[in-house]
Protein backbone atom coordinates (compact mmCIF):
# COMPACT_ATOMS: atom_id res chain seq x y z
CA UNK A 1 14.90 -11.94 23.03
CA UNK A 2 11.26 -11.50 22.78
CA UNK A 3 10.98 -14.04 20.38
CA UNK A 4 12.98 -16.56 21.77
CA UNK A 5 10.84 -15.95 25.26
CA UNK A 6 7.58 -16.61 23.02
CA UNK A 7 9.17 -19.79 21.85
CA UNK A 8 10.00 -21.20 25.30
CA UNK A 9 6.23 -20.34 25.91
CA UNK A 10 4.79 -22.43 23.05
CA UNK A 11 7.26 -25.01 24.20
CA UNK A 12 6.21 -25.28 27.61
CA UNK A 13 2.54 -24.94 26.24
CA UNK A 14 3.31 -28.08 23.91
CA UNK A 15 5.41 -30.45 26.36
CA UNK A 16 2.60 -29.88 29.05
CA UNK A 17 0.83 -31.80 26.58
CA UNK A 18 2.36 -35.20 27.34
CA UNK A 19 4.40 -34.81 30.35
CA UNK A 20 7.91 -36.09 29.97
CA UNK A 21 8.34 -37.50 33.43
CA UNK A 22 5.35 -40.50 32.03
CA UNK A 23 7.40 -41.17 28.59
CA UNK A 24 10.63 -43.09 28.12
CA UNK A 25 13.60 -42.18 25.83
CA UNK A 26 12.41 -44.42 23.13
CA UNK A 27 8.66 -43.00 22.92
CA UNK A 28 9.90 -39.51 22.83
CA UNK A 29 11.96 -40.46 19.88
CA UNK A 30 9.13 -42.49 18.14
CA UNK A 31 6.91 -39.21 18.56
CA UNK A 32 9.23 -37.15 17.50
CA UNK A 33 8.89 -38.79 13.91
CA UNK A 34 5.48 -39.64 14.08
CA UNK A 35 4.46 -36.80 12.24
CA UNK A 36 3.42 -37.22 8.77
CA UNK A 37 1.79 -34.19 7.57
CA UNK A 38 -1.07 -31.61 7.63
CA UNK A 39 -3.44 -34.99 8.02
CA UNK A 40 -2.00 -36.15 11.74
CA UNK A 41 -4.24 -35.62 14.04
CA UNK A 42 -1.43 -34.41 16.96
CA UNK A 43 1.52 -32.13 15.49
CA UNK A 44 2.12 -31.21 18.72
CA UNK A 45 2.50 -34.49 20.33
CA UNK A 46 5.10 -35.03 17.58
CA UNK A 47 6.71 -31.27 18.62
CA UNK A 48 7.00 -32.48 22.53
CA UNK A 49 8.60 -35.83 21.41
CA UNK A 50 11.12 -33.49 19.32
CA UNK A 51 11.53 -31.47 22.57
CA UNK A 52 12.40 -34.17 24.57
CA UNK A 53 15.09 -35.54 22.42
CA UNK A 54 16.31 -32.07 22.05
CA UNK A 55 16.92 -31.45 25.79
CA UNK A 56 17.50 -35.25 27.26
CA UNK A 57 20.73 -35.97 27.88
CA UNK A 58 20.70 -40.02 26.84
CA UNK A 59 20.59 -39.30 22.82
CA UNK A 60 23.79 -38.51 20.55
CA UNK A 61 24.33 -35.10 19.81
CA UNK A 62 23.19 -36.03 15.93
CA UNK A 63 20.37 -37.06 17.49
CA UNK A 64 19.34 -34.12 18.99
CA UNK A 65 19.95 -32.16 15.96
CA UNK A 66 17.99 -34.68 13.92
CA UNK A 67 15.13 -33.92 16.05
CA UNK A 68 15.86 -29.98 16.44
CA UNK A 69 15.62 -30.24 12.50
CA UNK A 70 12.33 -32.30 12.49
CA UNK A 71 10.48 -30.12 15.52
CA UNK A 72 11.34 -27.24 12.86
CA UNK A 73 10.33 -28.84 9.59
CA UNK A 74 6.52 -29.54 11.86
CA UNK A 75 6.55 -26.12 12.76
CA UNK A 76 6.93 -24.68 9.09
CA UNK A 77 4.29 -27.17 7.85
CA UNK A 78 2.09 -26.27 10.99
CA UNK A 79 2.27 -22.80 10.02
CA UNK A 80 4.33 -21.73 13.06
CA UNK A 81 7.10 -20.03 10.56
CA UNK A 82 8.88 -17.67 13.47
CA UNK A 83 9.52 -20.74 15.20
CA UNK A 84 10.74 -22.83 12.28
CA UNK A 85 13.39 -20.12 11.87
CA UNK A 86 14.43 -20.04 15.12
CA UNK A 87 14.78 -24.10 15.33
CA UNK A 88 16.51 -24.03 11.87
CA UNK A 89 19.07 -21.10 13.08
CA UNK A 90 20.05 -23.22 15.49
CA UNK A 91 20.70 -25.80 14.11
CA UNK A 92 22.77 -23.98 11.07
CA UNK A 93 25.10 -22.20 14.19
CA UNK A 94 26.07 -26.05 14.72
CA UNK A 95 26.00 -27.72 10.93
CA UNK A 96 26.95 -24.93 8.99
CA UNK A 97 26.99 -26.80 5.62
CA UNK A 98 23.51 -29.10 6.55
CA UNK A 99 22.22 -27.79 2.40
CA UNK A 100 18.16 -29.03 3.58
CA UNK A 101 18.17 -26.87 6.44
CA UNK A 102 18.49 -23.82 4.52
CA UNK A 103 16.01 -24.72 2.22
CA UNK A 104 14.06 -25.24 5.16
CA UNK A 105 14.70 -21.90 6.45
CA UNK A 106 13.97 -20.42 3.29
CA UNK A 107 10.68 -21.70 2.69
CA UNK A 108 9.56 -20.33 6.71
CA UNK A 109 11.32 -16.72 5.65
CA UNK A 110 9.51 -17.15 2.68
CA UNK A 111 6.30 -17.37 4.31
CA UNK A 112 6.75 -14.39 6.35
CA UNK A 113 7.48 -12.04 3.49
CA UNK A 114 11.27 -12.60 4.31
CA UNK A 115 11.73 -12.76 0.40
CA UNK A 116 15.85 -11.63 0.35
CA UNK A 117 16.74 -13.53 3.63
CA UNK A 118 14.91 -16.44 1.75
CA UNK A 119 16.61 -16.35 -1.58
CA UNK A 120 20.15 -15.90 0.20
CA UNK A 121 19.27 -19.16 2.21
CA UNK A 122 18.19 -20.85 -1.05
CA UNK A 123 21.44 -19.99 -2.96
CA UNK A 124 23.72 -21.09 0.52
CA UNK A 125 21.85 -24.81 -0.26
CA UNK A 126 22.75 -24.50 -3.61
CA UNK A 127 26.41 -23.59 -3.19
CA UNK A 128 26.41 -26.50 -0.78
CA UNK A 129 24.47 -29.26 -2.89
CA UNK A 130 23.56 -27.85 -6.68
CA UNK A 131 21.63 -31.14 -6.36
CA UNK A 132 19.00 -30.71 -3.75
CA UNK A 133 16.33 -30.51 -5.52
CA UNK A 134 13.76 -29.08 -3.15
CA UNK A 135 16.46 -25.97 -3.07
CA UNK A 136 16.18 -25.79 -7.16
CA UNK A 137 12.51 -25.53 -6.70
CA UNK A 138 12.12 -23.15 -4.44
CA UNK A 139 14.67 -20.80 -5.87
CA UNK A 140 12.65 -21.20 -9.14
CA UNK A 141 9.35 -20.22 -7.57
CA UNK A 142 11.15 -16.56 -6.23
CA UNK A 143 13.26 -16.60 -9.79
CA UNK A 144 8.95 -16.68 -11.34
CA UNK A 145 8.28 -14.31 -8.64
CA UNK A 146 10.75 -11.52 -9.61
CA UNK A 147 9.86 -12.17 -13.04
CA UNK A 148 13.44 -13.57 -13.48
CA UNK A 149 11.68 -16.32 -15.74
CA UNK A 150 15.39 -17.55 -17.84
CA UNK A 151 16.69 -18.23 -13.96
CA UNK A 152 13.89 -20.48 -13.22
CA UNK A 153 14.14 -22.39 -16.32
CA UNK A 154 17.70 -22.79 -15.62
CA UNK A 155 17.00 -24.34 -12.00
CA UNK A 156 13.67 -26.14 -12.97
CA UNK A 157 15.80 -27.97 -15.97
CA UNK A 158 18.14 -29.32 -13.31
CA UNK A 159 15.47 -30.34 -11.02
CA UNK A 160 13.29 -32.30 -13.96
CA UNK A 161 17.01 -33.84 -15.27
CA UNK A 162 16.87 -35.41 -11.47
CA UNK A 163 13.33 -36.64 -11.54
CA UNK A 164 11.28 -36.31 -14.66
CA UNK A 165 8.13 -37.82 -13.12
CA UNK A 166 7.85 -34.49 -11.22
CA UNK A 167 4.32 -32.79 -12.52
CA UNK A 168 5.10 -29.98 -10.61
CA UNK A 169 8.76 -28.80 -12.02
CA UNK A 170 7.80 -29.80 -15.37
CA UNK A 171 4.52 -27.93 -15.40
CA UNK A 172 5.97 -24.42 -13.92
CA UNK A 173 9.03 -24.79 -16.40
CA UNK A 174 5.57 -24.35 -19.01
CA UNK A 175 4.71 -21.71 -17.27
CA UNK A 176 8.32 -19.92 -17.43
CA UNK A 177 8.37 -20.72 -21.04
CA UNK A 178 4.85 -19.80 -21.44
CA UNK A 179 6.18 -15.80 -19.26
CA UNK A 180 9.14 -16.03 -21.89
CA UNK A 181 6.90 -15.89 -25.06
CA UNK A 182 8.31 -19.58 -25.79
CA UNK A 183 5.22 -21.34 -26.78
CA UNK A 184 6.34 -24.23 -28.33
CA UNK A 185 8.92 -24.89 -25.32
CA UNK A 186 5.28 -24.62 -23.44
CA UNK A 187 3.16 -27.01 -24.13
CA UNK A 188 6.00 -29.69 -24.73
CA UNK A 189 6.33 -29.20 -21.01
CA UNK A 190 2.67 -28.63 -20.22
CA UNK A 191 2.25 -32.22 -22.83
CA UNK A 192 4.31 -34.42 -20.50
CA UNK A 193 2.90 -32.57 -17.41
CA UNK A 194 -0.76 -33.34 -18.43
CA UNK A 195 0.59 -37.14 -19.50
CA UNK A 196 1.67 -37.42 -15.32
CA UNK A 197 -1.87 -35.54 -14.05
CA UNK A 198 -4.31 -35.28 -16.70
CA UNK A 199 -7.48 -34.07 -14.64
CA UNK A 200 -5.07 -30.34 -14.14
CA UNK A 201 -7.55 -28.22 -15.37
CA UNK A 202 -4.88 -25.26 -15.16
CA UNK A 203 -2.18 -27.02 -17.17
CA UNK A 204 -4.83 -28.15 -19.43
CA UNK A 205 -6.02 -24.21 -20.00
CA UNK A 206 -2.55 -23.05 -20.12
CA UNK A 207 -1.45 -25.66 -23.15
CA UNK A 208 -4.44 -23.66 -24.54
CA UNK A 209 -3.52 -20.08 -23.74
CA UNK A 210 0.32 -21.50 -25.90
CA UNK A 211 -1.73 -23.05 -28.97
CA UNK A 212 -3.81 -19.79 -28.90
CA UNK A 213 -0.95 -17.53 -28.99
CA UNK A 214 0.62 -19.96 -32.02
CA UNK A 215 -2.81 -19.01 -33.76
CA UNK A 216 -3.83 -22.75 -33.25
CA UNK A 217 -7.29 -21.76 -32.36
CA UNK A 218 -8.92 -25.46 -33.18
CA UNK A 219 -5.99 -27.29 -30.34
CA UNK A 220 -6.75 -24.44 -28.24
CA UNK A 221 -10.35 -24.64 -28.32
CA UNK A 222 -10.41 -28.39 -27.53
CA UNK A 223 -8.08 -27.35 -24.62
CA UNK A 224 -10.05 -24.67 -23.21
CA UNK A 225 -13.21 -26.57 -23.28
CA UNK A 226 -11.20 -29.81 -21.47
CA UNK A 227 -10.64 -27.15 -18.79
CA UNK A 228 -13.48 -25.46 -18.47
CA UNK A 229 -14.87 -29.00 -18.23
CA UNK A 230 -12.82 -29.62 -15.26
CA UNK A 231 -13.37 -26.43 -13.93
CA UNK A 232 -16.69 -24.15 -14.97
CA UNK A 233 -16.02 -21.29 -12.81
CA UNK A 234 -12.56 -20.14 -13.43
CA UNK A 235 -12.89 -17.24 -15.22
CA UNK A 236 -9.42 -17.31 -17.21
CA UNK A 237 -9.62 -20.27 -19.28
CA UNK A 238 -13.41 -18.88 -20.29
CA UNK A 239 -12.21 -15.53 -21.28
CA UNK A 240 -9.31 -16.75 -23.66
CA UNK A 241 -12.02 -19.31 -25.34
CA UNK A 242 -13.80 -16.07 -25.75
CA UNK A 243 -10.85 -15.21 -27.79
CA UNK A 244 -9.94 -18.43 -29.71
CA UNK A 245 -13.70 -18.32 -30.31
CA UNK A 246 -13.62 -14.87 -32.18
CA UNK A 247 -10.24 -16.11 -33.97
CA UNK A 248 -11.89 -18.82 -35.45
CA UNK A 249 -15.20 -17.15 -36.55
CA UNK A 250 -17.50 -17.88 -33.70
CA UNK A 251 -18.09 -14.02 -32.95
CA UNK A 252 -21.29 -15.08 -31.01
CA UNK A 253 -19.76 -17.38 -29.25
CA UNK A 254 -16.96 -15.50 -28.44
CA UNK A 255 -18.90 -12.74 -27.12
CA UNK A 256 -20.87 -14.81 -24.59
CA UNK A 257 -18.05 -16.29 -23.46
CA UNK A 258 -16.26 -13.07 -22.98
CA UNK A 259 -19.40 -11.64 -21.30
CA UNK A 260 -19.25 -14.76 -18.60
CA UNK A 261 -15.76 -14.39 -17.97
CA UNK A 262 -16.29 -10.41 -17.34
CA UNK A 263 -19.28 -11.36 -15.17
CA UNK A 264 -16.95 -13.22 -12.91
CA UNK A 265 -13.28 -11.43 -13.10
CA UNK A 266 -14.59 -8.01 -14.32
CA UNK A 267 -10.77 -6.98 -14.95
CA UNK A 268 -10.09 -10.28 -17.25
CA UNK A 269 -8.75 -8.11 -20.28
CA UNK A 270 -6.02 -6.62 -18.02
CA UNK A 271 -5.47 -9.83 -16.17
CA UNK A 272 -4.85 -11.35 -19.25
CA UNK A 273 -2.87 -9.45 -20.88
CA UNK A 274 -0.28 -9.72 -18.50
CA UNK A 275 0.23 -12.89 -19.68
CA UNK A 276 0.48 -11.51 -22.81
CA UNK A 277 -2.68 -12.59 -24.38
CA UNK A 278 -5.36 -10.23 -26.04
């Protein structure tokens, strides 16, 4: 109840805004979807259009839920995750089967450290539509973050099979590969990832960390320095050329590099090694 009272405050707070008594039906729908992301200037102009919709009696009931559905997709990019949740509850009580709301639940539950309720919402999407790929990418991200790294290959292999020009599935399937010890798997992903964004100084220095493991030392060197390149003060890709460097001979070179990782992330040798790199 308290929630729901704190939500009918922000709501009020919002609609005062733009008052609805000035606006016609039509401009409270346009606003409703004039939200385009983090770079509009008025989210909440957008959120009062959504609220008008919502509680107007000239729209369609699909309508209304269209808009309940965009007024909670705002709120979760907004970083307003409680009330997300309590939009996209709604809505589920009425389309029980709607597979994007869930994901969209999941992601706000997510963000508030909801991490079971958000996996269970993910997996309802997926028993809906084991095609929505948004819901194959999130799962994946919670599969990598309960180190369930053969799960999120699984779903990340479905969601590159559905778009393959997708830098992001393709380059954290390297990365699951790359937690699995499967090196070679890695940088054939991290290869076609780099081909779609090549100035990703963290794929770059994770192809790398996989040649460096394969005892490629020359690739990995080349790689290491491309990233480094991009990015001088990240402290990981620095510490593993400190590595290759001492692999291939370059003891001197090795050791400074090691130093000016340490200098930076003075628990690199632990940090690294969880990876599985020493």
């Amino acid at each position: 109840m308290r929630l729901r009272n704190s939500v009918f405050a922000v709501l009020t707070a919002i609609v005062a805004v733009a008052p609805l008594s000035a606006q016609s039906d039509l401009d409270a729908l346009s606003r409703c979807h004039s939200y385009s992301g983090p770079e509009s200037s008025n989210p909440d102009r957008a959120i009062a259009g959504c609220t008008a919709v919502v509680e107007s009696t000239h729209f369609t009931r699909d309508q209304q839920l269209e808009a309940l559905a965009t007024r909670g997709t705002i709120f979760r990019k907004t970083g307003r995750f409680d009330l997300a949740i309590v939009d996209f509850t709604e809505l589920l009580r009425v389309k029980r089967d709607d597979d994007r709301a869930y994901v969209e639940r999941g992601m706000a539950l997510k963000a508030t450290q909801q991490r079971d309720a958000a996996m269970a919402d993910f997996d309802e999407a997926l028993r809906i539509n084991p095609d929505n790929t948004d819901g194959l990418r999130q799962r994946a991200v919670e599969y990598r973050a309960r180190e369930q790294f053969g799960d999120a290959v699984r779903d990340l292999d479905r969601a590159v099979a559905d778009d393959q020009q997708d830098p992001w599935a393709v380059s954290e399937r390297g990365l699951d590969h790359f937690s699995l010890r499967q090196y070679v798997d890695a940088i054939t992903d991290f290869n076609r990832a780099i081909e779609l964004t090549p100035m990703s100084a963290w794929t770059i220095a994770y192809r790398g960390a996989a040649q460096y493991q394969l005892g490629h030392y020359d690739a990995a060197l080349a790689d290491l320095n491309r990233a480094i390149e991009l990015d001088a003060f990240d402290p990981w890709p620095i510490y593993i050329r400190g590595l290759a460097r001492r692999k291939a001979g370059d003891q001197r070179g090795g050791d400074a590099d090691v130093a000016a990782a340490l200098a930076i992330w003075p628990d690199a040798p632990n940090g690294v090694a969880k990876d599985g790199i020493r």
